[in-house]
C-alpha atoms as a PDB file:
ATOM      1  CA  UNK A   1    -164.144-152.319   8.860  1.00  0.00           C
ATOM      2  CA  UNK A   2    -161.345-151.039   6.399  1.00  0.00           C
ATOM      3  CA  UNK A   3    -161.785-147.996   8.375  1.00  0.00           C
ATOM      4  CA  UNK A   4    -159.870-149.735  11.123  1.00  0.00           C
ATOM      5  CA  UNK A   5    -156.412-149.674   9.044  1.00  0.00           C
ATOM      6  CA  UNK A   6    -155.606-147.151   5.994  1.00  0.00           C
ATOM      7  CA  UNK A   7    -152.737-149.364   4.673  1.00  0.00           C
ATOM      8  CA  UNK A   8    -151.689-152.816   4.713  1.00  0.00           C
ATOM      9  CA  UNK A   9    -149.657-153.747   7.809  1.00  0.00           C
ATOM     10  CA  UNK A  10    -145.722-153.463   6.670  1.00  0.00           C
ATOM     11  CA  UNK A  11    -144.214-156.594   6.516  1.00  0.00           C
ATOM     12  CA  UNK A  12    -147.199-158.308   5.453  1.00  0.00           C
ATOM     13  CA  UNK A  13    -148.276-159.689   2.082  1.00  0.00           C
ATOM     14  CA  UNK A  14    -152.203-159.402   1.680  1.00  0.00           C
ATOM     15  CA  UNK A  15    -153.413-160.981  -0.784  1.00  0.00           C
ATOM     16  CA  UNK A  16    -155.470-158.706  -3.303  1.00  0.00           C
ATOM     17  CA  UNK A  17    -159.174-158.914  -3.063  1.00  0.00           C
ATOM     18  CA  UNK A  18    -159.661-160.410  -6.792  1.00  0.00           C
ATOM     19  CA  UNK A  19    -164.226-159.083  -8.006  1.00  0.00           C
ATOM     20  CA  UNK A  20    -163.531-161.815 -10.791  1.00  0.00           C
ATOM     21  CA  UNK A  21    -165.962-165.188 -11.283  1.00  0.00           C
ATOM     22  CA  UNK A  22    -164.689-167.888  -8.512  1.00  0.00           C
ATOM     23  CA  UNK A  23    -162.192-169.667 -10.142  1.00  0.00           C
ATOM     24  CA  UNK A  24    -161.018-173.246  -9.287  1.00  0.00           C
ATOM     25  CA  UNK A  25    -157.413-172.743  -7.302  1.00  0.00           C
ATOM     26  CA  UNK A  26    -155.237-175.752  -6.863  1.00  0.00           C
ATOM     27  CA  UNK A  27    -154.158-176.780  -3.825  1.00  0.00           C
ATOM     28  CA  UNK A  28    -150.449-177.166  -4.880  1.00  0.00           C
ATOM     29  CA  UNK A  29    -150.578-173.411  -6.052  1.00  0.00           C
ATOM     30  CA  UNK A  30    -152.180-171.983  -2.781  1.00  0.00           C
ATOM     31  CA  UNK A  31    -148.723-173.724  -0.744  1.00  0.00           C
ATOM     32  CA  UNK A  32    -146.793-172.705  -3.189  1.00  0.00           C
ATOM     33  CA  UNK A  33    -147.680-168.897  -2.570  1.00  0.00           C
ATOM     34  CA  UNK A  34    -147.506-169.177   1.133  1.00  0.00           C
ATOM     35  CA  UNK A  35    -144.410-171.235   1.465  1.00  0.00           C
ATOM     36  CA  UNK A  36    -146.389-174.167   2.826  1.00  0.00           C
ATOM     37  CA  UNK A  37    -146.685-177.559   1.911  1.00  0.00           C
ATOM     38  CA  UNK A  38    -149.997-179.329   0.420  1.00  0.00           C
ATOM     39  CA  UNK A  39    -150.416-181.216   3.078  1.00  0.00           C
ATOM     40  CA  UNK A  40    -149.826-178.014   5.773  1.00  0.00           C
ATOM     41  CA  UNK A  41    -152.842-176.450   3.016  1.00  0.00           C
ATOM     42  CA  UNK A  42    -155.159-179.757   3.853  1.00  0.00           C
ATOM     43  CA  UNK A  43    -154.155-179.419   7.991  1.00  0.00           C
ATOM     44  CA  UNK A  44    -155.048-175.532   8.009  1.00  0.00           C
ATOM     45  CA  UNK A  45    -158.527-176.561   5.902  1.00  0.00           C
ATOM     46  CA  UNK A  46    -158.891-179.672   8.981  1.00  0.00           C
ATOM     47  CA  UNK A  47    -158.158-176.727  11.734  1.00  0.00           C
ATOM     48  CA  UNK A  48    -160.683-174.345  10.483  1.00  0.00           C
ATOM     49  CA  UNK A  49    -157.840-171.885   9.550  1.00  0.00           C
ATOM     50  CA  UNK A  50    -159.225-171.886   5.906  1.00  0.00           C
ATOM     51  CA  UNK A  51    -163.011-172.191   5.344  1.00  0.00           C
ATOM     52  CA  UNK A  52    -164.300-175.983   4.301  1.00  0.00           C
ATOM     53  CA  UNK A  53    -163.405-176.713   0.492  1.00  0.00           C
ATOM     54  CA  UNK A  54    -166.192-178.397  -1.596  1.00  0.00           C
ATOM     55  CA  UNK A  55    -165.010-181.696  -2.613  1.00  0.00           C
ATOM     56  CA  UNK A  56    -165.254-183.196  -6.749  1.00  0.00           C
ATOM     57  CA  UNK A  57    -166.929-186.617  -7.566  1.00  0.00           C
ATOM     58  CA  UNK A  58    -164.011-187.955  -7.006  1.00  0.00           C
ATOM     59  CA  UNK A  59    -163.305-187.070  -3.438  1.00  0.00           C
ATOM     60  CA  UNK A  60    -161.046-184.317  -4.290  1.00  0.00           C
ATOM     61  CA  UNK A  61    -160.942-180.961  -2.727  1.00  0.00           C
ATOM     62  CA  UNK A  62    -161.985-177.311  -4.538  1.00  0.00           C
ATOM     63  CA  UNK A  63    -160.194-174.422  -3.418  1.00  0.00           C
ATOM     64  CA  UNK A  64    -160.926-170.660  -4.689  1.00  0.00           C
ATOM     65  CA  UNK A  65    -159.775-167.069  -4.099  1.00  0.00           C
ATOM     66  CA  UNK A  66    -161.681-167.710  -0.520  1.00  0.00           C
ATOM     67  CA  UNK A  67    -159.165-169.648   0.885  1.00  0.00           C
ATOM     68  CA  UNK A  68    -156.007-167.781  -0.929  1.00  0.00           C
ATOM     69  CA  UNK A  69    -157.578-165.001   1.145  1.00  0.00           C
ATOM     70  CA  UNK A  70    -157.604-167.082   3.796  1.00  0.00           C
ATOM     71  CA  UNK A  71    -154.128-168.460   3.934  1.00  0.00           C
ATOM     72  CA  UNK A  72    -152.965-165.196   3.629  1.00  0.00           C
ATOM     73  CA  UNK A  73    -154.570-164.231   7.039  1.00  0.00           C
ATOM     74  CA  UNK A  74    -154.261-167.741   8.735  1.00  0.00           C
ATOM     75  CA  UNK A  75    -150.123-167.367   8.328  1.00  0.00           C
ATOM     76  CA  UNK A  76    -149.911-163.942   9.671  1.00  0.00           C
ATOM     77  CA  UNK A  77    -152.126-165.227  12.429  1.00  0.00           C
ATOM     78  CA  UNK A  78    -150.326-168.486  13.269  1.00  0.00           C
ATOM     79  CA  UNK A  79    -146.794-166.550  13.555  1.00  0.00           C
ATOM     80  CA  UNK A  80    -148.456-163.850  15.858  1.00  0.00           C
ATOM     81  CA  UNK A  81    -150.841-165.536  17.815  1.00  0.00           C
ATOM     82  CA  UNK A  82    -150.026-169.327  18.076  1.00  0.00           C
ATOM     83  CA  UNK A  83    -151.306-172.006  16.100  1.00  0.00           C
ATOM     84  CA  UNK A  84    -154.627-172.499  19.126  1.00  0.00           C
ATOM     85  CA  UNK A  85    -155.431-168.486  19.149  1.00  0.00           C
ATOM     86  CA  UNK A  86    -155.432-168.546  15.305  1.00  0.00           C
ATOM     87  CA  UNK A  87    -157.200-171.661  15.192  1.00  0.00           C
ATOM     88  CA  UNK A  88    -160.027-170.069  17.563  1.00  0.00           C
ATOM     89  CA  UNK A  89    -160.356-166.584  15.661  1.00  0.00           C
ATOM     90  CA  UNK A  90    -160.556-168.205  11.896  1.00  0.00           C
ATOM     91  CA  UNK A  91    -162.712-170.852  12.888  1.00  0.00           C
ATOM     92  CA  UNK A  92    -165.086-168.111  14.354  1.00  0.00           C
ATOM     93  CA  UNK A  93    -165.083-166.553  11.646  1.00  0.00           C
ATOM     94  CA  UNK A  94    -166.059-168.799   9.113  1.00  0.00           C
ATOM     95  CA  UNK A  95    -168.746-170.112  10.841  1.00  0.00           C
ATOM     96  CA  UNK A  96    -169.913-166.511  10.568  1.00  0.00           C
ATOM     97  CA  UNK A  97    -169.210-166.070  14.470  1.00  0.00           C
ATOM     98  CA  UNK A  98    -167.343-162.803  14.690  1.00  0.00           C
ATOM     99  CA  UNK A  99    -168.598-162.015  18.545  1.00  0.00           C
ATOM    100  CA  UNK A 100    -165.869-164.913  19.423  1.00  0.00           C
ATOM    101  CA  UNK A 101    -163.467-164.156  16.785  1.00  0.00           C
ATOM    102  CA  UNK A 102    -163.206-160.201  18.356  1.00  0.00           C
ATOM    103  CA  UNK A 103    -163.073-162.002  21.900  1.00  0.00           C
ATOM    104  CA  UNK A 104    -160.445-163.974  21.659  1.00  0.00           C
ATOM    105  CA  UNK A 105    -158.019-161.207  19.663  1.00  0.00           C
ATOM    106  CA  UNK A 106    -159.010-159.377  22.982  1.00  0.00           C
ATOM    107  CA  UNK A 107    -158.144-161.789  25.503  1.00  0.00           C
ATOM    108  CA  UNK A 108    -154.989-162.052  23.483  1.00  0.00           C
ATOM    109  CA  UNK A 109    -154.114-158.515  23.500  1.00  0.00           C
ATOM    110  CA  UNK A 110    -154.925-158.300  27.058  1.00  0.00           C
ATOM    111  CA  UNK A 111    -152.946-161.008  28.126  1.00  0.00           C
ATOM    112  CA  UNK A 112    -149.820-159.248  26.529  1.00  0.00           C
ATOM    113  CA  UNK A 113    -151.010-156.155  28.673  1.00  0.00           C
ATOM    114  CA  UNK A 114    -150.833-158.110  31.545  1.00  0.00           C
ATOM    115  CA  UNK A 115    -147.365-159.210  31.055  1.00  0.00           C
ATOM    116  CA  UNK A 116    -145.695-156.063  30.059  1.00  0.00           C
ATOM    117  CA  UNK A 117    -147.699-154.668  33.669  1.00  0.00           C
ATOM    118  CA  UNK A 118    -145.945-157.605  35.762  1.00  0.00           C
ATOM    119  CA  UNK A 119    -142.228-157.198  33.539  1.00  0.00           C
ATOM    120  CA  UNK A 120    -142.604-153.062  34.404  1.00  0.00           C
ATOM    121  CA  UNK A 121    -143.380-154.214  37.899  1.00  0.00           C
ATOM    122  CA  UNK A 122    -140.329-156.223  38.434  1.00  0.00           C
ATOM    123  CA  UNK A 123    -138.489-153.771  36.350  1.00  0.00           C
ATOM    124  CA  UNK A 124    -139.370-150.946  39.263  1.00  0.00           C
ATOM    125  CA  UNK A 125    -138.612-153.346  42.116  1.00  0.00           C
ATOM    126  CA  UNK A 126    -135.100-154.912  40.633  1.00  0.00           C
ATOM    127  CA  UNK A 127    -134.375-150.741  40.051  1.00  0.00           C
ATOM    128  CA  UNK A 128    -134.856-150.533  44.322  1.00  0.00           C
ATOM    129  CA  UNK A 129    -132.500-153.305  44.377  1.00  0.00           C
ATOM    130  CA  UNK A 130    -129.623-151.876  42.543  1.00  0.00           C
ATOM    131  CA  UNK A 131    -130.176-148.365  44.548  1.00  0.00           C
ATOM    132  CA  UNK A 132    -129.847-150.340  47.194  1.00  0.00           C
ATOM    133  CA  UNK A 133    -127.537-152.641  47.331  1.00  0.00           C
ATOM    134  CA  UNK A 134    -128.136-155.662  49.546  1.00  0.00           C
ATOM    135  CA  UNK A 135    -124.870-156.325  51.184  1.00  0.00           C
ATOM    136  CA  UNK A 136    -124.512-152.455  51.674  1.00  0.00           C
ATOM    137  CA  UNK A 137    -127.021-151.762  53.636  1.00  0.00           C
ATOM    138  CA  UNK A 138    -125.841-152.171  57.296  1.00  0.00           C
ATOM    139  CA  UNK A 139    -128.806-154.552  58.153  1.00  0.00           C
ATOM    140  CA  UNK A 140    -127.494-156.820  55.954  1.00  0.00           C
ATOM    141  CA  UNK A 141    -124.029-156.115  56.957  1.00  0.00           C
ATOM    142  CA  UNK A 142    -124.854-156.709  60.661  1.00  0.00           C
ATOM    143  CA  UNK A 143    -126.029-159.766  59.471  1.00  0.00           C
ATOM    144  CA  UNK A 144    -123.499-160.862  57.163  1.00  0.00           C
ATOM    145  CA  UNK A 145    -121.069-160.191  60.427  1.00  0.00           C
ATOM    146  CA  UNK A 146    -122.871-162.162  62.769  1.00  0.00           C
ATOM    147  CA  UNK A 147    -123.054-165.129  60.150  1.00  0.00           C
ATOM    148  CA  UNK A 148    -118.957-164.925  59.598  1.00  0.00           C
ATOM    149  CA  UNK A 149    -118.477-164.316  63.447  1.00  0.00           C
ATOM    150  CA  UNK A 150    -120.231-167.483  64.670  1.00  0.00           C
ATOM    151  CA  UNK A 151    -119.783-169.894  61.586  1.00  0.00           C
ATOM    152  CA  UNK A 152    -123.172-170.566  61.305  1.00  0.00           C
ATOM    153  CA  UNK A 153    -126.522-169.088  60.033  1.00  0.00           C
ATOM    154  CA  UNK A 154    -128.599-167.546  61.824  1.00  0.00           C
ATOM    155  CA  UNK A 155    -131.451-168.185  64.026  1.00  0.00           C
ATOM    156  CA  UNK A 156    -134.936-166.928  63.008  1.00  0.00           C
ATOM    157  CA  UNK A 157    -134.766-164.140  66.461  1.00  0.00           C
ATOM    158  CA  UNK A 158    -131.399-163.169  65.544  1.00  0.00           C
ATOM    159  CA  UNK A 159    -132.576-162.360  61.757  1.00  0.00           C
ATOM    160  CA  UNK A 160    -135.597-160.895  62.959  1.00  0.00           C
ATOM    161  CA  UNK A 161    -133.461-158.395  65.257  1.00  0.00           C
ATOM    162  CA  UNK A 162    -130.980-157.513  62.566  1.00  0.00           C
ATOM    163  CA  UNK A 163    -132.943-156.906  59.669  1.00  0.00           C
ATOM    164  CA  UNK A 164    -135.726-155.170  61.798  1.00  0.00           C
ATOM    165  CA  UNK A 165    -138.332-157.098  60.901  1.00  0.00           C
ATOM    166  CA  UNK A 166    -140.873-159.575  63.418  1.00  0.00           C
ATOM    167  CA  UNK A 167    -140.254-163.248  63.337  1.00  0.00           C
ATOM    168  CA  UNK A 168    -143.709-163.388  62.364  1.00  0.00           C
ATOM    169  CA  UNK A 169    -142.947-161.979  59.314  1.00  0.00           C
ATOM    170  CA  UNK A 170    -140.236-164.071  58.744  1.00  0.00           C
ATOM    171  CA  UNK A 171    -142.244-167.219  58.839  1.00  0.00           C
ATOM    172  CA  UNK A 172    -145.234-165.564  56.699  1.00  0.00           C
ATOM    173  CA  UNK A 173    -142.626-165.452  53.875  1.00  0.00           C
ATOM    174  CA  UNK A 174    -141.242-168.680  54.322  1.00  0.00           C
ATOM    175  CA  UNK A 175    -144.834-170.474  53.728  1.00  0.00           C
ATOM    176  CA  UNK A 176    -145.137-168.167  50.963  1.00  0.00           C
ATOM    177  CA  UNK A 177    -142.149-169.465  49.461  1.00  0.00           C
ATOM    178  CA  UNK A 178    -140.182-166.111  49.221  1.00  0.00           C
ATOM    179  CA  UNK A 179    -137.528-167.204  51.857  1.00  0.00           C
ATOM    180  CA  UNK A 180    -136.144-170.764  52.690  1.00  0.00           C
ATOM    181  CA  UNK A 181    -134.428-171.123  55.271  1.00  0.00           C
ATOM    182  CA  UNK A 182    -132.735-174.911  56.617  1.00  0.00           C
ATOM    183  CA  UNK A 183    -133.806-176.596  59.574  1.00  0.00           C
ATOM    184  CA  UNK A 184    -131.832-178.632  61.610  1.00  0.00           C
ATOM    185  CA  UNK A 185    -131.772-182.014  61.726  1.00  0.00           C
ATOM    186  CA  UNK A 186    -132.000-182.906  65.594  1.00  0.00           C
ATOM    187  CA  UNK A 187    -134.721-179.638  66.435  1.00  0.00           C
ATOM    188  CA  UNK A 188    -136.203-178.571  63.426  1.00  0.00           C
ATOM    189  CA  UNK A 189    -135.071-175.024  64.168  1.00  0.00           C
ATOM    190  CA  UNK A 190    -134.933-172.426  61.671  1.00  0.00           C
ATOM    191  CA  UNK A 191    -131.574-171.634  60.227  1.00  0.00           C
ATOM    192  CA  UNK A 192    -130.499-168.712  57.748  1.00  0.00           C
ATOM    193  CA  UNK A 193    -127.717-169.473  55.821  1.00  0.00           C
ATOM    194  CA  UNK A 194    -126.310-166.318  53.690  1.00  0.00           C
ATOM    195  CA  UNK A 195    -128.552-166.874  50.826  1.00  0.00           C
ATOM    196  CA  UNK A 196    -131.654-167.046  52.378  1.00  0.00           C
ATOM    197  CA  UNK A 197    -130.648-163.924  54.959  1.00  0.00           C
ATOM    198  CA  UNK A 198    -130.117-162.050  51.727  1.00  0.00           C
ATOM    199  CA  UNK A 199    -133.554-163.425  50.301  1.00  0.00           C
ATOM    200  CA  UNK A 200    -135.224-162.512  53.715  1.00  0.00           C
ATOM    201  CA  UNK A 201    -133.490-159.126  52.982  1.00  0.00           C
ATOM    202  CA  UNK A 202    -134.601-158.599  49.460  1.00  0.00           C
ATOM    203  CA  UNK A 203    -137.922-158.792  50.262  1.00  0.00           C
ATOM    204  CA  UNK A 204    -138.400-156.575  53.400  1.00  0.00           C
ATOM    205  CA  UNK A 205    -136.700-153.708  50.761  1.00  0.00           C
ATOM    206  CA  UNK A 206    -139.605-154.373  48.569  1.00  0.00           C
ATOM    207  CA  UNK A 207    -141.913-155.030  50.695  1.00  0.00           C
ATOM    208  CA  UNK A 208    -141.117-151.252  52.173  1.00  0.00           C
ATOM    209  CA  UNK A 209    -141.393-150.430  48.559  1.00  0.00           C
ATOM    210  CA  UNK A 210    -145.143-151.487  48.745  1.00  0.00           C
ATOM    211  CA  UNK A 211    -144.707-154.513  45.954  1.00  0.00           C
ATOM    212  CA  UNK A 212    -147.079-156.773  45.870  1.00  0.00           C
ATOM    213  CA  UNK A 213    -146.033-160.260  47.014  1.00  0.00           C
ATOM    214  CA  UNK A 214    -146.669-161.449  43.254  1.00  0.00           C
ATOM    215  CA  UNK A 215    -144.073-159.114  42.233  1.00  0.00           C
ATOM    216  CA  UNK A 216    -141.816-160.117  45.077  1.00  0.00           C
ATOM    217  CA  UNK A 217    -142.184-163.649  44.280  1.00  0.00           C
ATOM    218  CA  UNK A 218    -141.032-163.077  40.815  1.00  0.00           C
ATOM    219  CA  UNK A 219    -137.944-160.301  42.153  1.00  0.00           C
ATOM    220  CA  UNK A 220    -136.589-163.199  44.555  1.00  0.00           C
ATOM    221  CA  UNK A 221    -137.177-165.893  41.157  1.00  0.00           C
ATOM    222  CA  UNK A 222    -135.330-163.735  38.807  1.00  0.00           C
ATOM    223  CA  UNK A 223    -132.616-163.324  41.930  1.00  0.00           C
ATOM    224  CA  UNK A 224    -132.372-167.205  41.442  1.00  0.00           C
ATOM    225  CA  UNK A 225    -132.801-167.408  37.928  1.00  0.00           C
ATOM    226  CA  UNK A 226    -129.789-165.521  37.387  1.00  0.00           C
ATOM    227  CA  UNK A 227    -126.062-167.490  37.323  1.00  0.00           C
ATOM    228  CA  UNK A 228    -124.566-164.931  39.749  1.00  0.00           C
ATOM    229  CA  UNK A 229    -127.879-163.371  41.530  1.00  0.00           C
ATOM    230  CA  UNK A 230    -126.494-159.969  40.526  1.00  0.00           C
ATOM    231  CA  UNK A 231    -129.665-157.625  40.237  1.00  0.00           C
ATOM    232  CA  UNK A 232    -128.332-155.581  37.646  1.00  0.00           C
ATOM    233  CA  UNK A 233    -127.925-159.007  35.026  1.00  0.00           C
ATOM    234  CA  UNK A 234    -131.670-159.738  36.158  1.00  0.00           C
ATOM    235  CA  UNK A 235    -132.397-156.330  34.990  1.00  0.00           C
ATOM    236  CA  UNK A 236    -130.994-156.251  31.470  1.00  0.00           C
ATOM    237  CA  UNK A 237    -132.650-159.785  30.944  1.00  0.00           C
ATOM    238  CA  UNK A 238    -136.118-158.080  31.781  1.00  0.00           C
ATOM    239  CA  UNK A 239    -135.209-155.289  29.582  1.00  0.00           C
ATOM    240  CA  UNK A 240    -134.940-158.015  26.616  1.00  0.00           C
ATOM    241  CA  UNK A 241    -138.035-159.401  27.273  1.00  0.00           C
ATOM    242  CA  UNK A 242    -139.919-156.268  27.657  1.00  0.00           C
ATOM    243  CA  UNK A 243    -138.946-155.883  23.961  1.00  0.00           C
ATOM    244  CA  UNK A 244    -138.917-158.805  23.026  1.00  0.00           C
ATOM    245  CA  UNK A 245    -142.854-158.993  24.341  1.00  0.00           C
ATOM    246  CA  UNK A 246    -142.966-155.163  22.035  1.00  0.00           C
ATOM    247  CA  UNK A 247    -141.836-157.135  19.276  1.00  0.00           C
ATOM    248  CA  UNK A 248    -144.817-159.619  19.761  1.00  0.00           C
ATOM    249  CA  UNK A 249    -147.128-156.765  20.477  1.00  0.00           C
ATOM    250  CA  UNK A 250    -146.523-155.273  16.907  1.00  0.00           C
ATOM    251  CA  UNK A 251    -146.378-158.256  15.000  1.00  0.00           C
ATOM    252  CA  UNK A 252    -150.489-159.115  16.808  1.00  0.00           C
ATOM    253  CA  UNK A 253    -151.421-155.759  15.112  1.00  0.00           C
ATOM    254  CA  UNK A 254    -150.187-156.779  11.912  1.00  0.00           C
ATOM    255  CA  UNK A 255    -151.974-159.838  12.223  1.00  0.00           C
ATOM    256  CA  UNK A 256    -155.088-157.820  13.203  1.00  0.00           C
ATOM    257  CA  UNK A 257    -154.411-156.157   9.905  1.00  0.00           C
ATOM    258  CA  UNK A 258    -154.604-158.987   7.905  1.00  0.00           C
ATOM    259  CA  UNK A 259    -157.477-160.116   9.616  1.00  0.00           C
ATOM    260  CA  UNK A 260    -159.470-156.823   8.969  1.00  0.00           C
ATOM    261  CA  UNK A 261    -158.443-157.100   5.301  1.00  0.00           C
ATOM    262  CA  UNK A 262    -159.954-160.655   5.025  1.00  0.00           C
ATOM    263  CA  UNK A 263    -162.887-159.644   7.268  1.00  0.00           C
ATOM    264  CA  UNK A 264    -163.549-156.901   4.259  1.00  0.00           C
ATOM    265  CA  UNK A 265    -163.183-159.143   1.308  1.00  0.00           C
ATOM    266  CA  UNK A 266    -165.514-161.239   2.526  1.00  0.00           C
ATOM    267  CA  UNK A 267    -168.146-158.663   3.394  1.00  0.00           C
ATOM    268  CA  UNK A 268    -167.215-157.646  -0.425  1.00  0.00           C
ATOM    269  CA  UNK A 269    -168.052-161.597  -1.424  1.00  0.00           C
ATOM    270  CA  UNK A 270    -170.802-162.892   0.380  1.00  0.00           C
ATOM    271  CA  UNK A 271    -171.635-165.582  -2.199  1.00  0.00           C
ATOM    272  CA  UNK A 272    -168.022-166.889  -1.885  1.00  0.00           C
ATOM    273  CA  UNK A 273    -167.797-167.359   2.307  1.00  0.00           C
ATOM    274  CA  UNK A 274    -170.675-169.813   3.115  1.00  0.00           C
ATOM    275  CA  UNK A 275    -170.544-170.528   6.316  1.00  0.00           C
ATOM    276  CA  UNK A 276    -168.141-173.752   7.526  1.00  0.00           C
ATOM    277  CA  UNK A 277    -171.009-175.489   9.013  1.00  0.00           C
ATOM    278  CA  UNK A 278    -173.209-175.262   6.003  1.00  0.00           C
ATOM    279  CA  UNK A 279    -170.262-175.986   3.291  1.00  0.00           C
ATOM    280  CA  UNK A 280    -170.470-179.487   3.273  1.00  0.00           C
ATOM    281  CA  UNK A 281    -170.591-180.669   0.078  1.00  0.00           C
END
């Protein structure tokens, strides 16, 4: 699989694939190179991050170059992944399961695919927004006026009539939680105060945008999210996750680096990887 990646991933410290006899390693040395404690070394061995050490007379565990190797990987994998993704790939692989190991770095990957899709999503509605500025629009001014004029929100037919929209519709987003209006006490009528008028608003714009409701729902969150509600704050905090999520997205394929490079030195070792399940002395 070295094919995979020419070079080690930058940033990375891989430890080099030693052809040598195994050789006793002591547990205070292998913490010592990866900045860990002994007893973090003993939790990662517990986990299945490192493969099962054979254990002395005495009760004491035997490391060896397998698990320096190991460590090496299981670190860049913890920091990239999460301590339960890392835990699921590294013990796949050392009970010689690499069909699961591969699956879960794909689900992993995929996930972050999924979440760059839905931040480009809301990216491309919230850019709608500002182009269109709510309170400009003269729907929303209309309804803005009428709100000031009588001192009091709006009924659900007056809404429907100035934004242009069915009352139906109005009451499809309210169960779907995009718009929330108040009811009052004595008839349970509908009332739209500014806020949710401007909610009600926001999501006919994107719904003439053809956004999906999921990427409504998260527009009119982010709206809310924000201290002031301004779209174009909302924006620049997507922005900063989108690469902050790139960020994460590099750092799995250096992890998937150092996984490859482990997944080779122990193809180059076979005598020194048996199995998890079968190391149990």
């Amino acid at each position: 699989m070295a094919w995979l990646f020419a070079a080690e991933p930058v940033g990375v410290h891989v430890a080099k694939p030693s052809n040598g006899a195994s050789r006793t390693v002591r547990g205070v040395t292998l913490a010592r190179e990866a900045g860990i404690s002994v007893q973090q070394v003993r939790n990662y061995e517990q986990a299945g991050l490192l493969p099962l050490a054979s254990r002395t007379a005495a009760g004491y565990r035997e490391f060896d170059e397998s698990h320096r190797q190991a460590l090496t990987a299981a670190r860049v994998l913890v920091r990239a992944y999460g301590w339960d993704a890392a835990v699921t790939i590294l013990a796949a692989v050392h009970r010689d399961d690499l069909r699961t190991a591969v699956a879960s770095v794909d689900r992993a990957h995929a996930a972050l695919d999924q979440e760059r899709e839905r931040i480009q999503q809301a990216l491309r509605a919230f850019e709608v927004v500002v182009t269109h500025p709510l309170d400009a629009d003269p729907r929303m001014a209309a309804a803005l006026a009428q709100i000031a004029r009588q001192d009091a929100p709006l009924r659900i037919g007056q809404l429907a009539n100035l934004l242009g929209v069915r009352t139906s519709a109005l009451r499809f987003w309210e169960r779907s939680g995009l718009v929330r209006p108040v009811r009052e006490r004595a008839t349970g009528y509908r009332r739209y105060d500014v806020a949710a008028a401007r909610d009600a608003h926001l999501v006919r714009l994107l719904r003439e945008g053809n956004f999906s409701m999921t990427i409504i729902r998260a527009a009119i969150d982010e709206m809310h999210s924000s201290p002031d509600g301004r779209p174009e704050r909302v924006g620049a905090e997507l922005n900063r996750r989108d690469a902050e999520l790139h960020d994460r997205s590099l750092a799995r394929l250096r992890a998937d680096a150092a996984l490859v490079a482990y997944l080779d030195w122990r193809a180059a070792n076979p005598s020194r990887t048996t199995p998890a399940a079968e190391n149990t002395t």
